[in-house]
C-alpha atoms as a PDB file:
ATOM      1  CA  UNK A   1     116.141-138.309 130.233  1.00  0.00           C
ATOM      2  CA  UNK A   2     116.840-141.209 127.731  1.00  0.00           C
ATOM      3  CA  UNK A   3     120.159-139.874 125.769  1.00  0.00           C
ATOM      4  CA  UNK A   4     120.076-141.895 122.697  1.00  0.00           C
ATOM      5  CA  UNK A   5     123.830-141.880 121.965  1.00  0.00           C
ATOM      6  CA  UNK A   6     126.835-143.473 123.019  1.00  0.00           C
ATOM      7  CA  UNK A   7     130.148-142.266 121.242  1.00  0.00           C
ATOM      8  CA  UNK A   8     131.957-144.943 119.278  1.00  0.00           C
ATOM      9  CA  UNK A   9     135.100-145.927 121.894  1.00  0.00           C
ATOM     10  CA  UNK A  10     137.214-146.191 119.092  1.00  0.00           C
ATOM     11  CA  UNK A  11     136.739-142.521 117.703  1.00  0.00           C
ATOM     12  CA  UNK A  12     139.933-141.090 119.287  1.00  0.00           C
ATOM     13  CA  UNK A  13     140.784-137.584 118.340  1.00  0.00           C
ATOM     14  CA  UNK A  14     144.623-136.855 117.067  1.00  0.00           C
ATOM     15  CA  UNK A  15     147.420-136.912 118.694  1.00  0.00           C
ATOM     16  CA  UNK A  16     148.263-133.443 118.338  1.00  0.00           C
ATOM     17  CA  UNK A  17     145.022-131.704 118.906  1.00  0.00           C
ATOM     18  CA  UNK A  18     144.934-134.239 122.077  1.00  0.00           C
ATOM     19  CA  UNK A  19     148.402-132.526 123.298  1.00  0.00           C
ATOM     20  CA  UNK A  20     147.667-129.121 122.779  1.00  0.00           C
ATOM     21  CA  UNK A  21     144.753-129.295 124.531  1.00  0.00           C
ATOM     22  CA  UNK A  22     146.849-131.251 127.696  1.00  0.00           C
ATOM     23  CA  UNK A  23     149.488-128.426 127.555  1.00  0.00           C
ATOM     24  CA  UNK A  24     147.171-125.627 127.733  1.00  0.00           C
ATOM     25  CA  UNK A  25     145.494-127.364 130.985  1.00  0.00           C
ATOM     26  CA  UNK A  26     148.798-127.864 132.437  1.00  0.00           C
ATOM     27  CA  UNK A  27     149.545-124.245 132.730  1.00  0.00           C
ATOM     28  CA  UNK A  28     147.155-123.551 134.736  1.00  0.00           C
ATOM     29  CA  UNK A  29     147.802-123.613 138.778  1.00  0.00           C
ATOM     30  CA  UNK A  30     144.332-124.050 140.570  1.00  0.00           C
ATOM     31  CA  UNK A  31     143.519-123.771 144.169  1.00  0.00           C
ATOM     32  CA  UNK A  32     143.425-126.794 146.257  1.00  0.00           C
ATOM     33  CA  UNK A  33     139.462-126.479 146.208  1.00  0.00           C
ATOM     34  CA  UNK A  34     137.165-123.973 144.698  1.00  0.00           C
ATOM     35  CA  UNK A  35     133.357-123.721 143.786  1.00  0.00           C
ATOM     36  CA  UNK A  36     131.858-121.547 141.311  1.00  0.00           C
ATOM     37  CA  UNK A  37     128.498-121.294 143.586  1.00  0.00           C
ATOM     38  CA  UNK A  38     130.585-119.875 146.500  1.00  0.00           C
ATOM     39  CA  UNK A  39     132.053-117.349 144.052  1.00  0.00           C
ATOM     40  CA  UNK A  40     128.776-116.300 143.059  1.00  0.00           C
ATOM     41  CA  UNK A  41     129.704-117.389 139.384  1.00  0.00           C
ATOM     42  CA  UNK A  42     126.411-119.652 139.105  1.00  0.00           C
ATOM     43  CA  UNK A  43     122.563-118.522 138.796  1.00  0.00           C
ATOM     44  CA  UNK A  44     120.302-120.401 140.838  1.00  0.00           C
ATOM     45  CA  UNK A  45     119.690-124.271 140.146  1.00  0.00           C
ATOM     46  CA  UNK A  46     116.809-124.496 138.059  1.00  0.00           C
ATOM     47  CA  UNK A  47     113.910-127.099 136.969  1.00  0.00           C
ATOM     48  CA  UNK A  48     113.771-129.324 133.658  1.00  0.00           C
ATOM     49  CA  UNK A  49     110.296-130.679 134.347  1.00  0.00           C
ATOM     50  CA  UNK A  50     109.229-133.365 132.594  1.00  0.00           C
ATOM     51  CA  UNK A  51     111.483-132.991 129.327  1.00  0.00           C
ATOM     52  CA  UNK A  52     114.426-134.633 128.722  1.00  0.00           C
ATOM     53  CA  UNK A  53     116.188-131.240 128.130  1.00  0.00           C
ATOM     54  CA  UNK A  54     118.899-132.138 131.131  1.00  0.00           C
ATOM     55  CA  UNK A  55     121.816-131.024 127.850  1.00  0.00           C
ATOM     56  CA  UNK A  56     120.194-127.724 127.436  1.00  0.00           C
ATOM     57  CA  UNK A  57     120.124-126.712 130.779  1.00  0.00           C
ATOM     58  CA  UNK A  58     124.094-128.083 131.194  1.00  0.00           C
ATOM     59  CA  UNK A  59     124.371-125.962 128.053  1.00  0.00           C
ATOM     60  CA  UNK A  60     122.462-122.763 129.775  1.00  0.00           C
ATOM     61  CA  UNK A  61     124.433-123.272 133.056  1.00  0.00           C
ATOM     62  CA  UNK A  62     127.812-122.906 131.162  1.00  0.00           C
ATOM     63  CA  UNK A  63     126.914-119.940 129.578  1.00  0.00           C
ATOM     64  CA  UNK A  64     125.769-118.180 132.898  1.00  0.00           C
ATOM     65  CA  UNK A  65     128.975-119.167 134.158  1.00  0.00           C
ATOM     66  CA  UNK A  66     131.026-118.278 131.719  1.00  0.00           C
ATOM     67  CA  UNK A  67     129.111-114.545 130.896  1.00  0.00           C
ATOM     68  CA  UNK A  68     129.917-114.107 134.941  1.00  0.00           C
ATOM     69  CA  UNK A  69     133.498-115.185 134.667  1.00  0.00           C
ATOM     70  CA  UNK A  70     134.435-112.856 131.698  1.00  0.00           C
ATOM     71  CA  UNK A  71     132.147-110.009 132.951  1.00  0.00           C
ATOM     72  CA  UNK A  72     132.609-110.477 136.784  1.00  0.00           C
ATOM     73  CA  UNK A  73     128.820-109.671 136.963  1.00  0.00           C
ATOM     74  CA  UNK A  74     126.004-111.409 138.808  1.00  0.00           C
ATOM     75  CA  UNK A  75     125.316-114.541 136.835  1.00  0.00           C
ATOM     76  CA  UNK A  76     121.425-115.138 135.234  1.00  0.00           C
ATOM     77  CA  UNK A  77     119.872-117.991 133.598  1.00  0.00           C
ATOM     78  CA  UNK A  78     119.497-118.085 130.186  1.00  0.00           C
ATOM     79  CA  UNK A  79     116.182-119.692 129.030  1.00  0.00           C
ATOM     80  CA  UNK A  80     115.765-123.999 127.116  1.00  0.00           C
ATOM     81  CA  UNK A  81     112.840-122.042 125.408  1.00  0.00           C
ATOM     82  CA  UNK A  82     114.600-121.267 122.049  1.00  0.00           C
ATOM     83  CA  UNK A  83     115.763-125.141 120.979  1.00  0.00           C
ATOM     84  CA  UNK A  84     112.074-125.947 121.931  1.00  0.00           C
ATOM     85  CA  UNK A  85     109.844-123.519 120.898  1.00  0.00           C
ATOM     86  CA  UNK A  86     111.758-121.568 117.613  1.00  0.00           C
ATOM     87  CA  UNK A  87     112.036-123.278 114.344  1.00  0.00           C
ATOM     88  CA  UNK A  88     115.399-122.929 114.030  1.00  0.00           C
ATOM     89  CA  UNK A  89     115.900-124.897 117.476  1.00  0.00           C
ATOM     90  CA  UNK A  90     117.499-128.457 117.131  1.00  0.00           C
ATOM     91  CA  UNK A  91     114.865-129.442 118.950  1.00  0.00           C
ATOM     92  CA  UNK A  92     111.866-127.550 117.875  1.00  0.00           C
ATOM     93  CA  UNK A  93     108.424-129.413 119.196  1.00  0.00           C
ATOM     94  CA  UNK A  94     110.078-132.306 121.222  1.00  0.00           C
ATOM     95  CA  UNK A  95     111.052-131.521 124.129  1.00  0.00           C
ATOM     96  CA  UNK A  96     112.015-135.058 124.477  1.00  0.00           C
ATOM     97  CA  UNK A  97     114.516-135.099 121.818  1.00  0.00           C
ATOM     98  CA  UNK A  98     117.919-136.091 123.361  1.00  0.00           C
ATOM     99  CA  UNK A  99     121.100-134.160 122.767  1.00  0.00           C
ATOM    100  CA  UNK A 100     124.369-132.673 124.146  1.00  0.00           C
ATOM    101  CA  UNK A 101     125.958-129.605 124.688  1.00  0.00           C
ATOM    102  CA  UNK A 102     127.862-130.242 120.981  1.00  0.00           C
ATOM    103  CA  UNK A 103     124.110-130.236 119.408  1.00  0.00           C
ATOM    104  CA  UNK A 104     123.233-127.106 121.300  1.00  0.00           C
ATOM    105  CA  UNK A 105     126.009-124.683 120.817  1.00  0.00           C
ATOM    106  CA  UNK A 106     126.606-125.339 117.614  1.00  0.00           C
ATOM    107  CA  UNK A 107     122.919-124.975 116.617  1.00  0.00           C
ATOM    108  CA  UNK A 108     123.470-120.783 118.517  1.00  0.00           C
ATOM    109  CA  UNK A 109     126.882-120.507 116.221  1.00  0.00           C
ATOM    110  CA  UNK A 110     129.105-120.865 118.585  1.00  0.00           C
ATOM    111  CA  UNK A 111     132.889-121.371 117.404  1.00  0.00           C
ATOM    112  CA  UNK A 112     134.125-124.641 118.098  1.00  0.00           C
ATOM    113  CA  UNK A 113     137.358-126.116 119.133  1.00  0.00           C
ATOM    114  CA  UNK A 114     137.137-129.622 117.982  1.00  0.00           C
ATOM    115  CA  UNK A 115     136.757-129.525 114.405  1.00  0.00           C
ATOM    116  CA  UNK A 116     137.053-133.046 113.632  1.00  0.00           C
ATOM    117  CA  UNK A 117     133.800-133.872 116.151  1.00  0.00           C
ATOM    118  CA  UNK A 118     130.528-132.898 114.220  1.00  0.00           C
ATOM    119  CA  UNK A 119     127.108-131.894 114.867  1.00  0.00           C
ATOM    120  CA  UNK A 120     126.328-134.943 112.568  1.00  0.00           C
ATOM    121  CA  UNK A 121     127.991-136.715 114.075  1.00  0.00           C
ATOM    122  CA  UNK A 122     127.129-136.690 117.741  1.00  0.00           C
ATOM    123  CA  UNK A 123     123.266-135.253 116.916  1.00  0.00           C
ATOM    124  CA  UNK A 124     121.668-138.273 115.394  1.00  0.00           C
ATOM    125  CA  UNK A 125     118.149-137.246 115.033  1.00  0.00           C
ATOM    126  CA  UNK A 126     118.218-133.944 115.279  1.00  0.00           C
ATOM    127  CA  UNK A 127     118.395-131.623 112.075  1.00  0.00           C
ATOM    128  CA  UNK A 128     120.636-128.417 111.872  1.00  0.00           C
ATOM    129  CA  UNK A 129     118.251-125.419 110.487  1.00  0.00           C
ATOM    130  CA  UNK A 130     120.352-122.561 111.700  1.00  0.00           C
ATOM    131  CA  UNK A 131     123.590-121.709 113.177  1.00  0.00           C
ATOM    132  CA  UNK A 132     122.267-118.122 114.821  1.00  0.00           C
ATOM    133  CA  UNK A 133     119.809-119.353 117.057  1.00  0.00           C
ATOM    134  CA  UNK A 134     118.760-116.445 120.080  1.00  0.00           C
ATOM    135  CA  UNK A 135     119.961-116.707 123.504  1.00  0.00           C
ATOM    136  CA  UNK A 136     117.540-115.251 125.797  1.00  0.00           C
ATOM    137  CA  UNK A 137     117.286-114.872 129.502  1.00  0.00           C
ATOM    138  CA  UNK A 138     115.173-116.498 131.600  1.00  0.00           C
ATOM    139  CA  UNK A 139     113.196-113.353 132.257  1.00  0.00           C
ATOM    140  CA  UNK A 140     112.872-112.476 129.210  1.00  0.00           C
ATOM    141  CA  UNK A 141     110.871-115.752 128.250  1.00  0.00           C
ATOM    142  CA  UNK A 142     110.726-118.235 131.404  1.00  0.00           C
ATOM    143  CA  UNK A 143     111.265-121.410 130.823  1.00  0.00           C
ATOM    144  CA  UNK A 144     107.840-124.201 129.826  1.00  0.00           C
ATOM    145  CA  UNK A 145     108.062-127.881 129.787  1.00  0.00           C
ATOM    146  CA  UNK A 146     106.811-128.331 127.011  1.00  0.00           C
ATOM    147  CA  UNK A 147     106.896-128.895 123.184  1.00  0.00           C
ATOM    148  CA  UNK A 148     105.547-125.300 122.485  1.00  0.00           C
ATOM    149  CA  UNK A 149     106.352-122.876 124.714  1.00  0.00           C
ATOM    150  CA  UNK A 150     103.780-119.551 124.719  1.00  0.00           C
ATOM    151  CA  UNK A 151     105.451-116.602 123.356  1.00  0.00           C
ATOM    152  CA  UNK A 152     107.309-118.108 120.766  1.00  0.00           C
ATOM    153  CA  UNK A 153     106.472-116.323 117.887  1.00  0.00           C
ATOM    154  CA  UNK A 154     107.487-112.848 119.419  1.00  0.00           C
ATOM    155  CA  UNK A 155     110.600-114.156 121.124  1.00  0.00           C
ATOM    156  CA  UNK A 156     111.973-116.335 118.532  1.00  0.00           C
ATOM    157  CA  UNK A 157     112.219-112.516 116.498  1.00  0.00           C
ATOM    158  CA  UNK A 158     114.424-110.979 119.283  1.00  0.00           C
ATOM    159  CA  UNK A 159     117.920-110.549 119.073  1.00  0.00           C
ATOM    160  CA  UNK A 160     120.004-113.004 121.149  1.00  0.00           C
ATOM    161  CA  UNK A 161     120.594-111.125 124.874  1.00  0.00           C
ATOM    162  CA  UNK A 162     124.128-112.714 125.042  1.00  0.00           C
ATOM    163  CA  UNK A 163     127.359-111.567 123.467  1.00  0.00           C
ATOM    164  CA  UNK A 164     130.021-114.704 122.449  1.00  0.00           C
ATOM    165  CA  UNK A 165     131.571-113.814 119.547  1.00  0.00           C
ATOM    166  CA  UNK A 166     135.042-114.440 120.715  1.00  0.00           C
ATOM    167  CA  UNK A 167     134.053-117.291 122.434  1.00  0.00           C
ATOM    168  CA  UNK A 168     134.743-120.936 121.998  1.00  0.00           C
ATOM    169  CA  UNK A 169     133.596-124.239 122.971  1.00  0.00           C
ATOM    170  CA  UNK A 170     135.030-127.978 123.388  1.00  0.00           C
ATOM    171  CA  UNK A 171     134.188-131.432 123.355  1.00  0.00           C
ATOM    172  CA  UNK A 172     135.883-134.145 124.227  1.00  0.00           C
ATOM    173  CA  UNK A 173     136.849-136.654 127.420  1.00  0.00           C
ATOM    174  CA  UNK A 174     137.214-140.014 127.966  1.00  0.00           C
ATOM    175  CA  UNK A 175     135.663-141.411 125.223  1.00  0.00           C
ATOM    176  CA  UNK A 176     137.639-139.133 122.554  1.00  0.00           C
ATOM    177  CA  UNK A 177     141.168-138.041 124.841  1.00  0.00           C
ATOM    178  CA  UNK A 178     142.232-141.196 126.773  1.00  0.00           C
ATOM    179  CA  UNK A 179     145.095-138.880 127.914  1.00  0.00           C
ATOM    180  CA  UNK A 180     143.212-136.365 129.903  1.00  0.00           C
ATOM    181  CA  UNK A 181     142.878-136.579 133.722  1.00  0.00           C
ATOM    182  CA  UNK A 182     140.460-135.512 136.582  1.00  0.00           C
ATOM    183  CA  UNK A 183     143.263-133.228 137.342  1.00  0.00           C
ATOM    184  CA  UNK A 184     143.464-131.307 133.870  1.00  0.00           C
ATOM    185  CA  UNK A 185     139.645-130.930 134.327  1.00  0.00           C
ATOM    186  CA  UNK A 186     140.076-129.139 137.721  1.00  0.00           C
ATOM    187  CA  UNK A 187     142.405-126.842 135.955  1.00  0.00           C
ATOM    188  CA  UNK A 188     139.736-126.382 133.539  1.00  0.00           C
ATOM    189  CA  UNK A 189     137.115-125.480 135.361  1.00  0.00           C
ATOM    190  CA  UNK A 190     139.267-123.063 137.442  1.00  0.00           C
ATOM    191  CA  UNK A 191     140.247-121.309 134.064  1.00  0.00           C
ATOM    192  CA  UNK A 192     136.695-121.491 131.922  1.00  0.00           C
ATOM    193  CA  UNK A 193     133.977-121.430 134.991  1.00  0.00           C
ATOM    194  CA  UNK A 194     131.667-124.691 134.542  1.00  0.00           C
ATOM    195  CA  UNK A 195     131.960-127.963 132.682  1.00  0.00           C
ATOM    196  CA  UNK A 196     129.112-129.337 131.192  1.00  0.00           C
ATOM    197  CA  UNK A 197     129.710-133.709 131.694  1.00  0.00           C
ATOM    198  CA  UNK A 198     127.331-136.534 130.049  1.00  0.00           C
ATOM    199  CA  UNK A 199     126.449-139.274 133.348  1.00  0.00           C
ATOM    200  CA  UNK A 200     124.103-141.732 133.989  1.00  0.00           C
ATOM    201  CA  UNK A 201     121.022-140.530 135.663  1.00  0.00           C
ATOM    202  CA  UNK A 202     119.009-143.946 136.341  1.00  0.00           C
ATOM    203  CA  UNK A 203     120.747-145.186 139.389  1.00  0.00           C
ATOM    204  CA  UNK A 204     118.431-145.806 142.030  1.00  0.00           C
ATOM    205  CA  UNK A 205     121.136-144.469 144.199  1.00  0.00           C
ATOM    206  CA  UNK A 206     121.038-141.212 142.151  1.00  0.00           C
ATOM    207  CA  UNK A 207     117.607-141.079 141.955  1.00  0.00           C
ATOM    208  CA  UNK A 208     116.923-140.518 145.116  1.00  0.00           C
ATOM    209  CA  UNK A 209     120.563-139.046 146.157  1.00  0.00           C
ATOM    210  CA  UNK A 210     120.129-136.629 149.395  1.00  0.00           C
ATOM    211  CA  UNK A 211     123.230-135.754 150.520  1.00  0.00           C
ATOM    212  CA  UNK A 212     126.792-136.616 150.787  1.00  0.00           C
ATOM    213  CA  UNK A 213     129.786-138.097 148.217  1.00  0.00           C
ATOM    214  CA  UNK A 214     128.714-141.057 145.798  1.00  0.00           C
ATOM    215  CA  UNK A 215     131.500-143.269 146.083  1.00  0.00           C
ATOM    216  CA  UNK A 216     130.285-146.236 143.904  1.00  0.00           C
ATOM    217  CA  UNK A 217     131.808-147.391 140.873  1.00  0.00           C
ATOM    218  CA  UNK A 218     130.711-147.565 137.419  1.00  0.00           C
ATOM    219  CA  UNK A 219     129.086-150.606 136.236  1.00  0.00           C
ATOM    220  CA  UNK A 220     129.513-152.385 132.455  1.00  0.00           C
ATOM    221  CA  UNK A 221     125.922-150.997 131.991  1.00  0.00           C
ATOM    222  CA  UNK A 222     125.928-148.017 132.569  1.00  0.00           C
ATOM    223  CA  UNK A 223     125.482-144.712 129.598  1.00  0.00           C
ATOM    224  CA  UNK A 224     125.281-141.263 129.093  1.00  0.00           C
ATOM    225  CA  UNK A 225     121.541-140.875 129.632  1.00  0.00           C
ATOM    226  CA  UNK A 226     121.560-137.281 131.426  1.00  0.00           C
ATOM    227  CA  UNK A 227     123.814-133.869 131.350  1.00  0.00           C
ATOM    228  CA  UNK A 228     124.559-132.192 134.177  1.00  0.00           C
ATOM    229  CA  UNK A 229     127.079-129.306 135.207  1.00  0.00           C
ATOM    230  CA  UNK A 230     130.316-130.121 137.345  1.00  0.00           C
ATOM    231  CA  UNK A 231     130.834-126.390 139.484  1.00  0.00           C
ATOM    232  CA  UNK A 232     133.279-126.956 141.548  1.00  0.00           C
ATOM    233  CA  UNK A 233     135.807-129.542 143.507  1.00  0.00           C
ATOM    234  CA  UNK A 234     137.095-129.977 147.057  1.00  0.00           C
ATOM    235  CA  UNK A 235     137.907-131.793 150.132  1.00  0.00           C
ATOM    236  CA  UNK A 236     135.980-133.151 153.250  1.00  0.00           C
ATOM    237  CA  UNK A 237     136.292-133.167 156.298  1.00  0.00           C
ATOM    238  CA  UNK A 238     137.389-136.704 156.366  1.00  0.00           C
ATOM    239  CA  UNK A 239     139.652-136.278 154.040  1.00  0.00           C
ATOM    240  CA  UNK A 240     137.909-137.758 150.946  1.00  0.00           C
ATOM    241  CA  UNK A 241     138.434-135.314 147.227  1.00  0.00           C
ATOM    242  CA  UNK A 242     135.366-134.613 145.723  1.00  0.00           C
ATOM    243  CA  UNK A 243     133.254-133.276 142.565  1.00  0.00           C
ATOM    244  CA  UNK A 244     130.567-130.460 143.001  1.00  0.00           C
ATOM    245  CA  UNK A 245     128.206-131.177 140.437  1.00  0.00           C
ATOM    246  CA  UNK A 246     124.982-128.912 139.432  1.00  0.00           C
ATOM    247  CA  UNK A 247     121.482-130.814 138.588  1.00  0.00           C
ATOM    248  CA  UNK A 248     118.664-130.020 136.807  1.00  0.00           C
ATOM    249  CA  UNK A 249     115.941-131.257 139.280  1.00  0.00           C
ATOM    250  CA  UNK A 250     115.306-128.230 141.366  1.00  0.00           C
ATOM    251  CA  UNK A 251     116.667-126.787 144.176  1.00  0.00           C
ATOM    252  CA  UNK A 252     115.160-129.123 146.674  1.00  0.00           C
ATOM    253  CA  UNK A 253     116.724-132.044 145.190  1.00  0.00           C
ATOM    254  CA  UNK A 254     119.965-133.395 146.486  1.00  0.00           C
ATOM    255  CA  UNK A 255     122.141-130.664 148.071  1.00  0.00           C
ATOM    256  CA  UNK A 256     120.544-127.706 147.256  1.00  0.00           C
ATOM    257  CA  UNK A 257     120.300-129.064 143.512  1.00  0.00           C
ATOM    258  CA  UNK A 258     123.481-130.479 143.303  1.00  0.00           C
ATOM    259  CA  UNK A 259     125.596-133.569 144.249  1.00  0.00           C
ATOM    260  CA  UNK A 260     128.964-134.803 144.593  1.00  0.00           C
ATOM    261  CA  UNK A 261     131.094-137.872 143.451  1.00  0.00           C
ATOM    262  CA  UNK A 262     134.566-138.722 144.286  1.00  0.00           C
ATOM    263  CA  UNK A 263     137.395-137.262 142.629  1.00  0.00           C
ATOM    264  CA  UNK A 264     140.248-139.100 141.599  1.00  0.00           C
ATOM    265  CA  UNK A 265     143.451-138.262 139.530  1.00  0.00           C
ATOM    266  CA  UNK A 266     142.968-140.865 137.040  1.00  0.00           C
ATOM    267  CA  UNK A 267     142.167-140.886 133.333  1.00  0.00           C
ATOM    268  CA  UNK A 268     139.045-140.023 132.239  1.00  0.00           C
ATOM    269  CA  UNK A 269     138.358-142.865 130.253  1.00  0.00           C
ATOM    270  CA  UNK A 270     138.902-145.359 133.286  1.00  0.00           C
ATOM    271  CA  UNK A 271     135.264-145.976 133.588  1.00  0.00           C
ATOM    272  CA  UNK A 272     135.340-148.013 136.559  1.00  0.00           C
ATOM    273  CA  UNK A 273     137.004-145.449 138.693  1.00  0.00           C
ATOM    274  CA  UNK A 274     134.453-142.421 138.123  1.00  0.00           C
ATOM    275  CA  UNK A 275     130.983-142.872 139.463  1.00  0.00           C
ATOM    276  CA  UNK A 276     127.857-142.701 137.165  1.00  0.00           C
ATOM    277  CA  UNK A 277     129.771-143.198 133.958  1.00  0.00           C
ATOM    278  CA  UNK A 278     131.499-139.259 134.686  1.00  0.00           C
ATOM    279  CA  UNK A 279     133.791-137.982 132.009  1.00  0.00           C
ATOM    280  CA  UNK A 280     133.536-139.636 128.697  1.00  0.00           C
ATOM    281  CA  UNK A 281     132.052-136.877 127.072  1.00  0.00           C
ATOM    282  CA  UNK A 282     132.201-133.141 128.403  1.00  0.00           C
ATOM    283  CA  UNK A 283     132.470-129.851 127.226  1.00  0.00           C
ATOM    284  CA  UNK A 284     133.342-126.556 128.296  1.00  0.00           C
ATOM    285  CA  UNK A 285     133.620-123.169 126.872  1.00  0.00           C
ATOM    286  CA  UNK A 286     136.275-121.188 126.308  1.00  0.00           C
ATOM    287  CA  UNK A 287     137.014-116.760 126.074  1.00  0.00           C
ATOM    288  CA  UNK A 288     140.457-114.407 125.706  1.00  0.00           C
ATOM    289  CA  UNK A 289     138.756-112.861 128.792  1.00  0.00           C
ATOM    290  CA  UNK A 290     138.991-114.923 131.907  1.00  0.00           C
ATOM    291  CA  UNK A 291     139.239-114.693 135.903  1.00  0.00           C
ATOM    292  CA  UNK A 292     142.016-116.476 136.521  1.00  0.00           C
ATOM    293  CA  UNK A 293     144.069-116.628 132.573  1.00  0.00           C
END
């Protein structure tokens, strides 16, 4: 998927919505590893196809996570179908239209906690026709990639299958909190479940990534051209920290349908230090209900 944005580095957020944000993250005491899969907080890896819908399904995958972490039930998939196939999706009829989790949430009415970033102002090309967009499961209308999904004109009518009113979402990193650290996401992701992070997908190396830590650093031209969902963190055996990190290629991509980069304590916005351009934009979602807060 071709993500046609790149936030403006000098669009910093303020100061004091920056340290709130820090000292909530710093409360939290995480394990020294932990993986949302191996808690049986994440629903199956699933398939994008050929659509550039990679943000939608990072978008699906946190709320799976988070509906398991509040509920402590068995996670499910929720479906891409709506933003494709409903007229009040952001991207109804292109399924090529690129995006980010920002785009998506806001278009289902979710609250947000970053006020001063915009749907207008991280959506370029998409248009905002509704704010109470349905969330469906994946049974109830399987994903289709496509530009028109069948069914749409009976599912688009039913009511969303997903409960969030008194939840929250927020977007930020490295391009918009040059304070925040691997280590406050970690603390994160313990608290909230999954992290939604933009990356850059055309690597040749990440293309056709089998198994084991990426290690490389980023490069001056690298972007955010694909979303993906960070799950977890941990240790090898030789010692090296790593990021578990949730694709949208299939299962039998990768490691099971996920990968891992190495983890580091440093700022996000050190772009050199992260593989694949991690971290400069990411988002996760927040509840009163929680797991571990």
């Amino acid at each position: 998927m071709k993500v046609a944005w790149t936030p403006d580095s000098e669009a910093k957020l303020d100061a004091t919505r920056s340290q709130l944000h820090l000292m909530y993250a710093a409360q939290i005491t995480q394990p020294a590893a932990y993986d949302l899969v191996e808690e049986g907080l994440m629903p199956p890896v699933e398939q994008q196809g050929a659509c550039g819908t990679c943000y939608l399904f990072a978008t699906t995958a946190m709320l799976a996570s988070k509906q398991a972490v509040v509920s402590n039930t068995k996670p499910e998939n929720y479906t891409a179908n709506p933003w494709i196939g409903c007229k009040a999706g952001i991207s109804y009829g292109d399924c090529q239209l690129a995006g980010s989790p920002i785009c998506s949430l806001t278009n289902i009415g979710m609250n947000t906690l970053s006020p001063d970033l915009t749907f207008d102002h991280l959506c370029d090309g998409m248009t905002l026709n509704s704010t109470d967009l349905t969330v469906l499961k994946q049974t109830t209308w399987p994903y289709e990639a496509t530009n028109l999904p069948t069914g749409a004109e009976q599912n688009c009518q039913k009511k969303s299958e997903l409960e969030f009113s008194n939840w929250s979402f927020w977007f930020g990193g490295g391009f918009f909190d040059s304070d925040m650290t691997q280590q406050n996401l970690a603390q994160l992701l313990y608290a909230n479940g999954a992290i939604a992070s933009g990356c850059y997908g055309d690597a040749p190396y990440f293309q056709k990534y089998s198994q084991g830590i990426i290690k490389e650093p980023s490069t001056e031209e690298m972007k955010i051209d694909h979303w993906v969902t960070v799950v977890g963190y941990g240790t090898d055996e030789e010692g090296t920290d790593f990021w578990k990190i949730r694709n949208s290629w299939g299962e039998t991509w990768g490691e099971k349908g996920h990968f891992r980069i190495l983890r580091k304590n440093d700022a996000l916005l050190a772009s050199k230090e992260a593989p694949l351009f991690f971290f400069k934009a990411i988002s996760y979602i927040s509840a009163p209900a929680s797991v571990h807060v």
